[in-house]
N, C-alpha and C. Protein backbone atom coordinates (compact mmCIF):
# COMPACT_ATOMS: atom_id res chain seq x y z
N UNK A 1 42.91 -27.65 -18.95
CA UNK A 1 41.92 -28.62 -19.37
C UNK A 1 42.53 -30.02 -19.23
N UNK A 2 41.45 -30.58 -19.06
CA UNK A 2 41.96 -32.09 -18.81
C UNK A 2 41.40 -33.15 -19.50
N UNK A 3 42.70 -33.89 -20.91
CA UNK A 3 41.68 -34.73 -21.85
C UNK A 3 41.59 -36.14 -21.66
N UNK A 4 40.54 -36.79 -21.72
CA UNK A 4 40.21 -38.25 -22.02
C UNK A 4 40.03 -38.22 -23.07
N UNK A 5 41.14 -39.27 -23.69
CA UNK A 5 40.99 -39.56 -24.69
C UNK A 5 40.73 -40.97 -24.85
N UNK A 6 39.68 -41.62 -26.15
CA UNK A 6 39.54 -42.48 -25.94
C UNK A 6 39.61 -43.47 -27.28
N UNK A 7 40.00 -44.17 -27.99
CA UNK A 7 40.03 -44.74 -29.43
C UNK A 7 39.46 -45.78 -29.79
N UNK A 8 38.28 -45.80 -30.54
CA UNK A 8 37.30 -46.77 -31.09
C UNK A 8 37.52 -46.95 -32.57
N UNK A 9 38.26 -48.75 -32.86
CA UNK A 9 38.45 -49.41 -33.49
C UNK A 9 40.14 -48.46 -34.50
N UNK A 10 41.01 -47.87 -33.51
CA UNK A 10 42.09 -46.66 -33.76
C UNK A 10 42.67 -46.96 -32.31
N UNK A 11 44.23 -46.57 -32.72
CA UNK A 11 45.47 -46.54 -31.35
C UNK A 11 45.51 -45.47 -31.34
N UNK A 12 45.21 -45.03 -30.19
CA UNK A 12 45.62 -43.35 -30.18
C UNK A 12 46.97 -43.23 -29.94
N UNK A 13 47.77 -43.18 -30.99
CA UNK A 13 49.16 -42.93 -31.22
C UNK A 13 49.55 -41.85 -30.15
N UNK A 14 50.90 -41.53 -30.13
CA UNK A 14 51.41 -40.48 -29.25
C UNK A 14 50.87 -38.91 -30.42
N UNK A 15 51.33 -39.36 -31.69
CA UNK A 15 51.12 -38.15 -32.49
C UNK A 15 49.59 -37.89 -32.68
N UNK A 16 48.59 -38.51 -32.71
CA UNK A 16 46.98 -38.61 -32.56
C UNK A 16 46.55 -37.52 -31.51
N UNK A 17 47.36 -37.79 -29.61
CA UNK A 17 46.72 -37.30 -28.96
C UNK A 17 47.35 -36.23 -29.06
N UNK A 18 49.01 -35.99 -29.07
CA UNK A 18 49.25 -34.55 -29.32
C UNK A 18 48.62 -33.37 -30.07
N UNK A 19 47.97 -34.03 -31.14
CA UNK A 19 47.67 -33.02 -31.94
C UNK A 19 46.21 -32.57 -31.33
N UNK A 20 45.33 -33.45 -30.74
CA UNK A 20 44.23 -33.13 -29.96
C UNK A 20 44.57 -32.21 -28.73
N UNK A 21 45.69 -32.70 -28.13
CA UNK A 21 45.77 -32.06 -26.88
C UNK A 21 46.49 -30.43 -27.49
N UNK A 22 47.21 -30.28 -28.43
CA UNK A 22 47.53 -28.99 -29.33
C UNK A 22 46.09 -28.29 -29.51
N UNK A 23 44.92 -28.93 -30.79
CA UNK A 23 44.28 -28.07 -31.46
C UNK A 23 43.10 -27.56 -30.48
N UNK A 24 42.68 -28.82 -29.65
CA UNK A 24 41.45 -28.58 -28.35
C UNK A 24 42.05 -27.58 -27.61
N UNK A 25 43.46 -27.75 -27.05
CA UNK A 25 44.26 -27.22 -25.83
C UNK A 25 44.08 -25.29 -26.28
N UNK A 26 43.56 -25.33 -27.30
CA UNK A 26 43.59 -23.62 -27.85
C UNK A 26 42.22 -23.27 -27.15
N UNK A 27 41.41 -24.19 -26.50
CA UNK A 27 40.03 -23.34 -26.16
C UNK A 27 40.53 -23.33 -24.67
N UNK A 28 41.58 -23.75 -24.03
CA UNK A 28 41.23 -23.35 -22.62
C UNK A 28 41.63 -22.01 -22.16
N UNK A 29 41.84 -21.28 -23.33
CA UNK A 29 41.35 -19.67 -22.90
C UNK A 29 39.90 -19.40 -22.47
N UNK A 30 39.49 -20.12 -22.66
CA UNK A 30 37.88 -20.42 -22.06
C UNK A 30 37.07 -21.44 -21.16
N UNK A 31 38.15 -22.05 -20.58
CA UNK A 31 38.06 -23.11 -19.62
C UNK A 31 38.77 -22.80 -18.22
N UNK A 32 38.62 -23.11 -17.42
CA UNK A 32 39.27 -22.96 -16.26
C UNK A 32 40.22 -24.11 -16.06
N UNK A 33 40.98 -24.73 -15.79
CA UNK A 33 42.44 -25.72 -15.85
C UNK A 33 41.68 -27.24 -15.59
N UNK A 34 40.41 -27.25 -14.70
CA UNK A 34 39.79 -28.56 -14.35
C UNK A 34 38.62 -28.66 -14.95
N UNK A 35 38.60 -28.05 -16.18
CA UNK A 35 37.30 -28.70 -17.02
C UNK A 35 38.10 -30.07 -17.83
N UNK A 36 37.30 -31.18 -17.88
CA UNK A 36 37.52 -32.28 -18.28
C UNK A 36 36.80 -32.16 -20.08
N UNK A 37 37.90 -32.63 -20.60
CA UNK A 37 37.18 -32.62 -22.42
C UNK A 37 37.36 -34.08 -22.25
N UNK A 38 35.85 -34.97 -23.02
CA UNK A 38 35.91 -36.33 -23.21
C UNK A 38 36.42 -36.01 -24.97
N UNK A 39 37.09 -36.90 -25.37
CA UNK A 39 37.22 -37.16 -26.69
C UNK A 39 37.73 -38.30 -27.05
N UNK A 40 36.80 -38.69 -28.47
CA UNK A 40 36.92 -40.26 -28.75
C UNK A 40 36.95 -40.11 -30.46
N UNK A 41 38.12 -41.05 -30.74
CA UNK A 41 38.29 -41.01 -31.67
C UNK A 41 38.08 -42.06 -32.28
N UNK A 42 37.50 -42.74 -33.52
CA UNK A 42 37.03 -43.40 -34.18
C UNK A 42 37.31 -43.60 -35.65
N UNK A 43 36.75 -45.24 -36.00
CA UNK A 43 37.30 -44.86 -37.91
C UNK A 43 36.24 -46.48 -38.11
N UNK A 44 35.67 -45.91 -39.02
CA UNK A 44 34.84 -46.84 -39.89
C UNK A 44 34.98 -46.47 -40.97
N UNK A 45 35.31 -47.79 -42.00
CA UNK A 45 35.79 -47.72 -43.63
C UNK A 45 36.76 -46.23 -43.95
N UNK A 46 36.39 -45.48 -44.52
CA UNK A 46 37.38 -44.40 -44.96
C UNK A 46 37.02 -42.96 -44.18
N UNK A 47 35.90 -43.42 -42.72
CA UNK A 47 35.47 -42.58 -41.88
C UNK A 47 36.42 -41.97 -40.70
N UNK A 48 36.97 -41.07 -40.49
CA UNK A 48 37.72 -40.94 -39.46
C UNK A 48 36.65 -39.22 -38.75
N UNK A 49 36.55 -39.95 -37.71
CA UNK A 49 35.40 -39.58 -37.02
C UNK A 49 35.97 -39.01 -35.37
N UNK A 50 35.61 -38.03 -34.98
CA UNK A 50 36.16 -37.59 -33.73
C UNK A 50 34.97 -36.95 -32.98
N UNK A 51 34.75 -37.20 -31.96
CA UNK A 51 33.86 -36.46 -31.37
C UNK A 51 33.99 -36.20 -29.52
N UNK A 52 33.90 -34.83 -29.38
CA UNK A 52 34.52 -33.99 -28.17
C UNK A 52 33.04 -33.31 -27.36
N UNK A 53 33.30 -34.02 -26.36
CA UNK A 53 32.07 -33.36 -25.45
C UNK A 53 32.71 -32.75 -23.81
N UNK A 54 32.49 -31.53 -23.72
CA UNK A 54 32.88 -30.66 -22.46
C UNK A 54 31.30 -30.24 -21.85
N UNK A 55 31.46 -31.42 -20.63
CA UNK A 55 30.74 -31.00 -19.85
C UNK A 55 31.00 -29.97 -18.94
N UNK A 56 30.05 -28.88 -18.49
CA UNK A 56 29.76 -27.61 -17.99
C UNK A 56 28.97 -27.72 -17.19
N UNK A 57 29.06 -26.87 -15.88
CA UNK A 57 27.97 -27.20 -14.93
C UNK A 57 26.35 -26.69 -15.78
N UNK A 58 25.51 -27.68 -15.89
CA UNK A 58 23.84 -27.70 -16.34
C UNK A 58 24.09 -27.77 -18.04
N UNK A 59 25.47 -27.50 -18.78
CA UNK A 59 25.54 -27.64 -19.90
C UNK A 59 26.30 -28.54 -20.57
N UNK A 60 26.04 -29.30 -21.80
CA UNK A 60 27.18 -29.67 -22.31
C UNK A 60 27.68 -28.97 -23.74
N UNK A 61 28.75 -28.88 -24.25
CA UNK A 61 29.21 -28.66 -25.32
C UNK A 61 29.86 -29.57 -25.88
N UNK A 62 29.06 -29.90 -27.17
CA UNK A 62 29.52 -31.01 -28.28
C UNK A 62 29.86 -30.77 -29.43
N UNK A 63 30.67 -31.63 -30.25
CA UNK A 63 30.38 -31.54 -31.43
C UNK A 63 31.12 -32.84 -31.89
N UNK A 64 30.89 -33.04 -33.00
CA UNK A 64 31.20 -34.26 -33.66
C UNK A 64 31.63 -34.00 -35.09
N UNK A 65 32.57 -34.31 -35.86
CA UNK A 65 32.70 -34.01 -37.09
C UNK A 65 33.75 -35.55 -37.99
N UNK A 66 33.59 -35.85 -38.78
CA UNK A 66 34.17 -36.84 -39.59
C UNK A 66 34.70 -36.26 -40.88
N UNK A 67 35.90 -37.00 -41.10
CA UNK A 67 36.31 -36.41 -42.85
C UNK A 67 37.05 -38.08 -42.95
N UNK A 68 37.99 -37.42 -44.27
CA UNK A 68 38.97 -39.45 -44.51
C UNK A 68 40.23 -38.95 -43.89
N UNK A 69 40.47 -38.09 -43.16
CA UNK A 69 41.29 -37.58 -42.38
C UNK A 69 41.62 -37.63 -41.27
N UNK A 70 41.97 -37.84 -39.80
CA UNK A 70 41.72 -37.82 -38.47
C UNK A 70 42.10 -36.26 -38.32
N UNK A 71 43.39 -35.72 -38.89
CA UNK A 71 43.93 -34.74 -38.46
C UNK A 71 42.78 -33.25 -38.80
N UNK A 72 42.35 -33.64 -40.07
CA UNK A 72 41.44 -32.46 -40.21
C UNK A 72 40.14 -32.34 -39.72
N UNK A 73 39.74 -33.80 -38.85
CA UNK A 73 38.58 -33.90 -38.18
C UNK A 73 38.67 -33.29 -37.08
N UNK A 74 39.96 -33.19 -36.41
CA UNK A 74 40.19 -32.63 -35.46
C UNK A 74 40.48 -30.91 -35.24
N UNK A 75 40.60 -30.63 -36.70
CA UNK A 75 40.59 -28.84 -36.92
C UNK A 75 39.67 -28.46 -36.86
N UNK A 76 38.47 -29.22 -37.92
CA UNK A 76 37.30 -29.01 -37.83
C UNK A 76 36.78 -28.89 -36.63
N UNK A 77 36.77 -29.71 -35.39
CA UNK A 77 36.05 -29.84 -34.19
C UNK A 77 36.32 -28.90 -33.49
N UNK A 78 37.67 -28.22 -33.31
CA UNK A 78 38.13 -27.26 -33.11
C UNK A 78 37.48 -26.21 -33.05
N UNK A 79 37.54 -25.50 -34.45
CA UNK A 79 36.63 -24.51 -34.67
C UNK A 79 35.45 -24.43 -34.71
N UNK A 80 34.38 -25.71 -34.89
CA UNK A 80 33.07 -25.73 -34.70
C UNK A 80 32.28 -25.73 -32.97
N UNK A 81 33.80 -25.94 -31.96
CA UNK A 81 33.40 -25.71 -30.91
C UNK A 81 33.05 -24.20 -30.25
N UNK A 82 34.43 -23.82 -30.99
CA UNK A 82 35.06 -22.48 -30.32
C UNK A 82 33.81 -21.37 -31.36
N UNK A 83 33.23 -21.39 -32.47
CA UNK A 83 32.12 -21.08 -33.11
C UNK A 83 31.31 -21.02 -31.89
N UNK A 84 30.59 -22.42 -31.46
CA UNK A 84 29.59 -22.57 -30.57
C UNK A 84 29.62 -21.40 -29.71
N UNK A 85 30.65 -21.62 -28.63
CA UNK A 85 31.21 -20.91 -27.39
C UNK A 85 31.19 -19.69 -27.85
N UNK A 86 31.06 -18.89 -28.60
CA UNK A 86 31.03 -17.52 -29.47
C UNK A 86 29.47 -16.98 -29.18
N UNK A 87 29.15 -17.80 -29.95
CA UNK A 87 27.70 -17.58 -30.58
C UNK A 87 26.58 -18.09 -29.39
N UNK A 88 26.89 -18.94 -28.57
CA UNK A 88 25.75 -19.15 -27.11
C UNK A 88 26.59 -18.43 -25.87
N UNK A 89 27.58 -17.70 -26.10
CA UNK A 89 27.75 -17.19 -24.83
C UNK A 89 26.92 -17.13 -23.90
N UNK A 90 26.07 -15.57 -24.17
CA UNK A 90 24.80 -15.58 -23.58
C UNK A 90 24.26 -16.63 -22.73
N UNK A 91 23.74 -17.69 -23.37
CA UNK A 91 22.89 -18.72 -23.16
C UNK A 91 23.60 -19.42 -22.04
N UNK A 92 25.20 -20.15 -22.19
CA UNK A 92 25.56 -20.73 -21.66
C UNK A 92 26.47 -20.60 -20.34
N UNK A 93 26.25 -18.98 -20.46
CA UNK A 93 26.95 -18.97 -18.77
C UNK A 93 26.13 -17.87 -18.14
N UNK A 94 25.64 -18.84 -17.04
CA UNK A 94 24.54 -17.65 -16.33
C UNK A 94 26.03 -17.22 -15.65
N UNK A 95 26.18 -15.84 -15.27
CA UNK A 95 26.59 -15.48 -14.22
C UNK A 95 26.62 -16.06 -12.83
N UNK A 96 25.48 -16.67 -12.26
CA UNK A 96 25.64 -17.30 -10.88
C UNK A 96 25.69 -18.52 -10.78
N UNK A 97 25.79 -19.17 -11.88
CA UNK A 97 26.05 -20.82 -11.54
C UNK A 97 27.44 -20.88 -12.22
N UNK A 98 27.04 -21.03 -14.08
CA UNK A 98 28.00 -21.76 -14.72
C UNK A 98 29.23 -21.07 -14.38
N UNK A 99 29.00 -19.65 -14.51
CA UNK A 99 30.68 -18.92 -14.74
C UNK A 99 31.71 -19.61 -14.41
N UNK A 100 31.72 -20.54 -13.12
CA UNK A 100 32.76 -20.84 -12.20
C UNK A 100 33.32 -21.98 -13.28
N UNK A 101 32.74 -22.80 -14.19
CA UNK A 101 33.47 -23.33 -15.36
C UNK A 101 34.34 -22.78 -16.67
N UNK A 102 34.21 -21.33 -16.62
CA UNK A 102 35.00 -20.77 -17.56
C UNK A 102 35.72 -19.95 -16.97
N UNK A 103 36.87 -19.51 -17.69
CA UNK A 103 37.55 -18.53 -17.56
C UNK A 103 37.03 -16.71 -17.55
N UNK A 104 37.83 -16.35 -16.77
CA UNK A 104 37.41 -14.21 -16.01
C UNK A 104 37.22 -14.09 -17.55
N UNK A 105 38.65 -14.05 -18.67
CA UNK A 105 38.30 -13.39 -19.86
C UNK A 105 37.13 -13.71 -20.69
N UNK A 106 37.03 -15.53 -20.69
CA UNK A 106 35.74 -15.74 -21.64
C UNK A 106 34.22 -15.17 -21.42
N UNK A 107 34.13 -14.76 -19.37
CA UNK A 107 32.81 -14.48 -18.93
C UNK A 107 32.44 -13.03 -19.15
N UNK A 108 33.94 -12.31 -18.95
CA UNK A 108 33.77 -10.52 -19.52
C UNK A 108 33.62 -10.40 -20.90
N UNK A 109 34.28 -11.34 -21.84
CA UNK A 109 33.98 -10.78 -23.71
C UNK A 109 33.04 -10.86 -23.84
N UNK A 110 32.92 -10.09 -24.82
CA UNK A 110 31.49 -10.23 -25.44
C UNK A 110 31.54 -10.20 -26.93
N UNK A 111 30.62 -10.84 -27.38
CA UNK A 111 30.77 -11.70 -28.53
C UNK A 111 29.91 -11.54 -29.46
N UNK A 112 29.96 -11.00 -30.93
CA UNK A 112 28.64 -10.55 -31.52
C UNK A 112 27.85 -11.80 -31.91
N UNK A 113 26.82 -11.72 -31.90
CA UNK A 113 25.91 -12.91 -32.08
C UNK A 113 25.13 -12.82 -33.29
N UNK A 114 26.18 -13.41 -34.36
CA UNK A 114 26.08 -13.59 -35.47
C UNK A 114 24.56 -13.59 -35.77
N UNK A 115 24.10 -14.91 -35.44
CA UNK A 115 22.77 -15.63 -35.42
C UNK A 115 22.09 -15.64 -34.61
N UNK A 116 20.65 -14.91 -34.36
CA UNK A 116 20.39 -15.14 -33.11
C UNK A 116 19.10 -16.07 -33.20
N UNK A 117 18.48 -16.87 -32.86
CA UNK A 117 17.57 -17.93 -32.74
C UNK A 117 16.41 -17.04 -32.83
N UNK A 118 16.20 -17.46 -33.99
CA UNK A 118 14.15 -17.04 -34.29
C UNK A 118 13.57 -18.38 -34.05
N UNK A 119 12.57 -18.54 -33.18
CA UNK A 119 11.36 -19.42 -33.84
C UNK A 119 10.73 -18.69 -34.50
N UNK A 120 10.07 -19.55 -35.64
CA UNK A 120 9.24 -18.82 -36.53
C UNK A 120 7.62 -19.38 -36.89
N UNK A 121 8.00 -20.30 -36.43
CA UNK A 121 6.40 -21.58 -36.44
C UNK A 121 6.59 -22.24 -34.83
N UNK A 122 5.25 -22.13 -34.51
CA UNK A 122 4.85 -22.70 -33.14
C UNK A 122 3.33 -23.46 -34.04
N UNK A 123 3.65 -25.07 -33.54
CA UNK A 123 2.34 -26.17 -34.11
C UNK A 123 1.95 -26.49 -32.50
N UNK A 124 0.93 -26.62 -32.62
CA UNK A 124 0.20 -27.84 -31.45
C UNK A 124 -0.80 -28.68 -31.89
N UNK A 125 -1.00 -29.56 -31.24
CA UNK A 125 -1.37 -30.84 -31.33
C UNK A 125 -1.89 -31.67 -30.26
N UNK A 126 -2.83 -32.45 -30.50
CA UNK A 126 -2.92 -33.42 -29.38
C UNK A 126 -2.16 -34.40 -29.00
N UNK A 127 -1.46 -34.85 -27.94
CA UNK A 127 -0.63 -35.65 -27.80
C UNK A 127 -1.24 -36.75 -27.51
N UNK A 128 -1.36 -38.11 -27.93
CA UNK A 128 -2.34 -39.25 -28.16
C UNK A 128 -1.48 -40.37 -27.15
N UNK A 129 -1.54 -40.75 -26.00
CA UNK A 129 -1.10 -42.04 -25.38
C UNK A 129 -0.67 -43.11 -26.66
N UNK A 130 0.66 -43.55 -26.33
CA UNK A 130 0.86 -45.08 -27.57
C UNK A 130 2.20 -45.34 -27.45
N UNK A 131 2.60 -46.24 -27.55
CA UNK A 131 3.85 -47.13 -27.33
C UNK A 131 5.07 -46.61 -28.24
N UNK A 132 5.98 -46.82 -27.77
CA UNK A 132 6.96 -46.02 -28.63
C UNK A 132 7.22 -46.75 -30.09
N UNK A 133 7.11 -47.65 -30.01
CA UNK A 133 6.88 -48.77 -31.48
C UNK A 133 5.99 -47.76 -32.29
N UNK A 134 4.87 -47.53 -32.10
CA UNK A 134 3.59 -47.00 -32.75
C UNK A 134 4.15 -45.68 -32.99
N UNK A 135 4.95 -44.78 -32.26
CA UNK A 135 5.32 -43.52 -32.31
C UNK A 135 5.95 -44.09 -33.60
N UNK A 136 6.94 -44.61 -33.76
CA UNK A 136 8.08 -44.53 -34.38
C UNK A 136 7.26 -45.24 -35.93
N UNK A 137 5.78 -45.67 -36.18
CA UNK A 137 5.19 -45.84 -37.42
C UNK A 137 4.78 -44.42 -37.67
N UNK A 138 4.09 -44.24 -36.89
CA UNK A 138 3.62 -42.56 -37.04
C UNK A 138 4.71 -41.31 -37.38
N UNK A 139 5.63 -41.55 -37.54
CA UNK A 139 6.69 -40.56 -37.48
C UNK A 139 6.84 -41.01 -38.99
N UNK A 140 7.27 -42.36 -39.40
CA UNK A 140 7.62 -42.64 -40.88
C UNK A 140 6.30 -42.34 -41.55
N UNK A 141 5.22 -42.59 -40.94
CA UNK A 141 4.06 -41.62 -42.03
C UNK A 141 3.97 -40.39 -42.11
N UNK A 142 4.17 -39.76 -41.44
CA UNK A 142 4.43 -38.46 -41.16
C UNK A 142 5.60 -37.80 -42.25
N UNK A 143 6.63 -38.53 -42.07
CA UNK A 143 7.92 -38.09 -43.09
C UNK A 143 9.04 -37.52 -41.92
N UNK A 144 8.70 -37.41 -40.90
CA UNK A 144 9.04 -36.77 -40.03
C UNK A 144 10.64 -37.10 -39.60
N UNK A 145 11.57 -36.87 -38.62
CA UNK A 145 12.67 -37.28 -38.28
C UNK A 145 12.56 -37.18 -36.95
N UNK A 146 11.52 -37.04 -36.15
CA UNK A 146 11.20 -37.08 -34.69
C UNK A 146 9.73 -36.66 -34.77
N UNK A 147 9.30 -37.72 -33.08
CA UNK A 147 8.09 -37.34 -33.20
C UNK A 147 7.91 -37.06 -31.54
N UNK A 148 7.07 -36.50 -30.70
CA UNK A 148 6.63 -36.32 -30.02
C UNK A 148 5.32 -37.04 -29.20
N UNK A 149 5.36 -37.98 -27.79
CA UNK A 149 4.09 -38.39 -28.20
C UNK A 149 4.03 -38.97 -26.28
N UNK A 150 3.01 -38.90 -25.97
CA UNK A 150 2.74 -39.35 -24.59
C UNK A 150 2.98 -40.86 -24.64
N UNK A 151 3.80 -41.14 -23.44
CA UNK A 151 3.90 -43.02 -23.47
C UNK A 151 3.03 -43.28 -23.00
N UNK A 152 2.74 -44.68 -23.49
CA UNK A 152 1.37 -45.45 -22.67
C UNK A 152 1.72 -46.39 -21.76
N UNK A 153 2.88 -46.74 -21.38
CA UNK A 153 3.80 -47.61 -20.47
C UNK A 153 3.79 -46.40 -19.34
N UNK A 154 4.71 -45.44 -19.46
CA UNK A 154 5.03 -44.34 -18.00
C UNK A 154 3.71 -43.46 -18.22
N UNK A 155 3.30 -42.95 -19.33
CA UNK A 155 2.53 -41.64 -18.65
C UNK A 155 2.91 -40.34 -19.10
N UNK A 156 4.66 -40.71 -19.84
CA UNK A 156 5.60 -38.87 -19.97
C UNK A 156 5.26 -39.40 -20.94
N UNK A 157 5.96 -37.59 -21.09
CA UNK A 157 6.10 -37.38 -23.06
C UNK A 157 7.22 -37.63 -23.04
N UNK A 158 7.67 -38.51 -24.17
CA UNK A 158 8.73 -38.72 -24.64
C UNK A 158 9.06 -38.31 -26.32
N UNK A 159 9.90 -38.65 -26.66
CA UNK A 159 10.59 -38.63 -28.24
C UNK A 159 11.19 -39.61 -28.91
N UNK A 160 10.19 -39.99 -29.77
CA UNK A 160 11.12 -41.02 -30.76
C UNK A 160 12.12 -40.08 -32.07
N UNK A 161 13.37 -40.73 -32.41
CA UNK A 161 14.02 -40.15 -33.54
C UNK A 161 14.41 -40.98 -34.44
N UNK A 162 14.82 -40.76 -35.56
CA UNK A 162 15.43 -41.00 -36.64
C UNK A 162 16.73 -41.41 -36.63
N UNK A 163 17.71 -42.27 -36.32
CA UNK A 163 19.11 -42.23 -36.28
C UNK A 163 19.66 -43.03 -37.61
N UNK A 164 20.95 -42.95 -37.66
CA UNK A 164 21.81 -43.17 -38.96
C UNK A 164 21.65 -44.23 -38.87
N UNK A 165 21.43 -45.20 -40.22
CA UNK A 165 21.43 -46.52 -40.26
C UNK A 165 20.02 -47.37 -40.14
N UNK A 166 18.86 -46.13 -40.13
CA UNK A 166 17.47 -46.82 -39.96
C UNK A 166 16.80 -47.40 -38.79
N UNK A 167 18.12 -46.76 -37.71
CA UNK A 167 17.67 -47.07 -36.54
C UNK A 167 16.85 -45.92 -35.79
N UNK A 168 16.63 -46.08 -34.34
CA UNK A 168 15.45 -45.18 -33.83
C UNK A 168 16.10 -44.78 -32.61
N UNK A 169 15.79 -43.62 -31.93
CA UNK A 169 16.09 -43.21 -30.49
C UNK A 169 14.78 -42.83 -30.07
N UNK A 170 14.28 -43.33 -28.52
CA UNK A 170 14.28 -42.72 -27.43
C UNK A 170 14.41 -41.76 -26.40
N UNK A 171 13.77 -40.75 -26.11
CA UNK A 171 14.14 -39.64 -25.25
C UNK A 171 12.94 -39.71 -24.52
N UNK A 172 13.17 -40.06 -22.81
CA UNK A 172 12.38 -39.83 -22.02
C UNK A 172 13.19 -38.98 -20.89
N UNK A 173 12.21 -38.39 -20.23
CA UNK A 173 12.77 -37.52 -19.19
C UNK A 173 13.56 -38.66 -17.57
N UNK A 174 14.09 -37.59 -17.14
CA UNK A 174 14.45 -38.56 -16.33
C UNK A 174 13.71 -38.14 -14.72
N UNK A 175 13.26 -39.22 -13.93
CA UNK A 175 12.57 -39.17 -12.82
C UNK A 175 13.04 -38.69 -11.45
């Protein structure tokens, strides 16, 4: 595996990345030697914040975790990855595309699947043309933390969300 590491408002010390390139370096029993791990490490007020994304061919695998710690943010991420990679096997490696991003052993185990994804409620609705401004009133009346809604600028459906700090996201498809 191959890490970028990257440090926001933090020096990524020599002892910082070692211990990343140590606790991450345990999943490339499931990587093939040229999968690239982005990881960026971060710290706001008593936040020490790490977050690791391995892109996969058609997939990514993320996770993000914070404590007042760096070192235990980084155990945590650890295991909440290698969790993931457990539990979406299935999902995340077709046989004829992705495999060629993981490793012979990770594509032959097999892995009990703790949890397996129920939907349990299917809603529909009319999707009403309106500006993403207007989405994003309709969502706070709603109570909602995302909303769904045809743009009246392009034409797609897009997604407004909820983000930390009272701010909003955007999700449109791409053309």
């Amino acid at each position: 595996m191959r890490f970028i590491i990257v440090g926001r408002n933090i020096d990524v010390t020599p002892g910082l990345k070692a211990a990343v390139e140590e606790k991450i370096g345990k999943l490339d029993k499931y990587f093939n030697p040229d999968t690239e791990v982005h990881v960026t490490l971060s710290v706001e007020k008593e936040r020490q914040k790490i977050e690791v994304t391995i892109p996969v061919k058609g997939n990514i695998i993320r996770s993000e975790q914070v404590s007042s710690d760096m070192y235990v943010s980084i155990d945590l991420v650890e295991e909440i990855i290698e969790r993931q990679l457990k539990k979406y096997k299935n999902k995340i490696v077709d046989k004829k595309q992705s495999a060629g991003a993981f490793t012979q052993h990770y594509v032959e185990n097999d892995y009990m699947d703790d949890e397996e994804i129920q939907i349990v409620r299917t809603k529909k609705f009319d999707i009403k043309p309106m500006y993403p401004e207007d989405a994003c009133i309709q969502m706070e009346l709603l109570g909602h933390n995302f909303f769904v809604f045809c743009n009246a600028e392009t034409d797609q459906v897009n997604v407004v969300y909820k983000r930390k700090g009272d701010t909003y996201g955007l999700i449109e498809p791409e053309v």
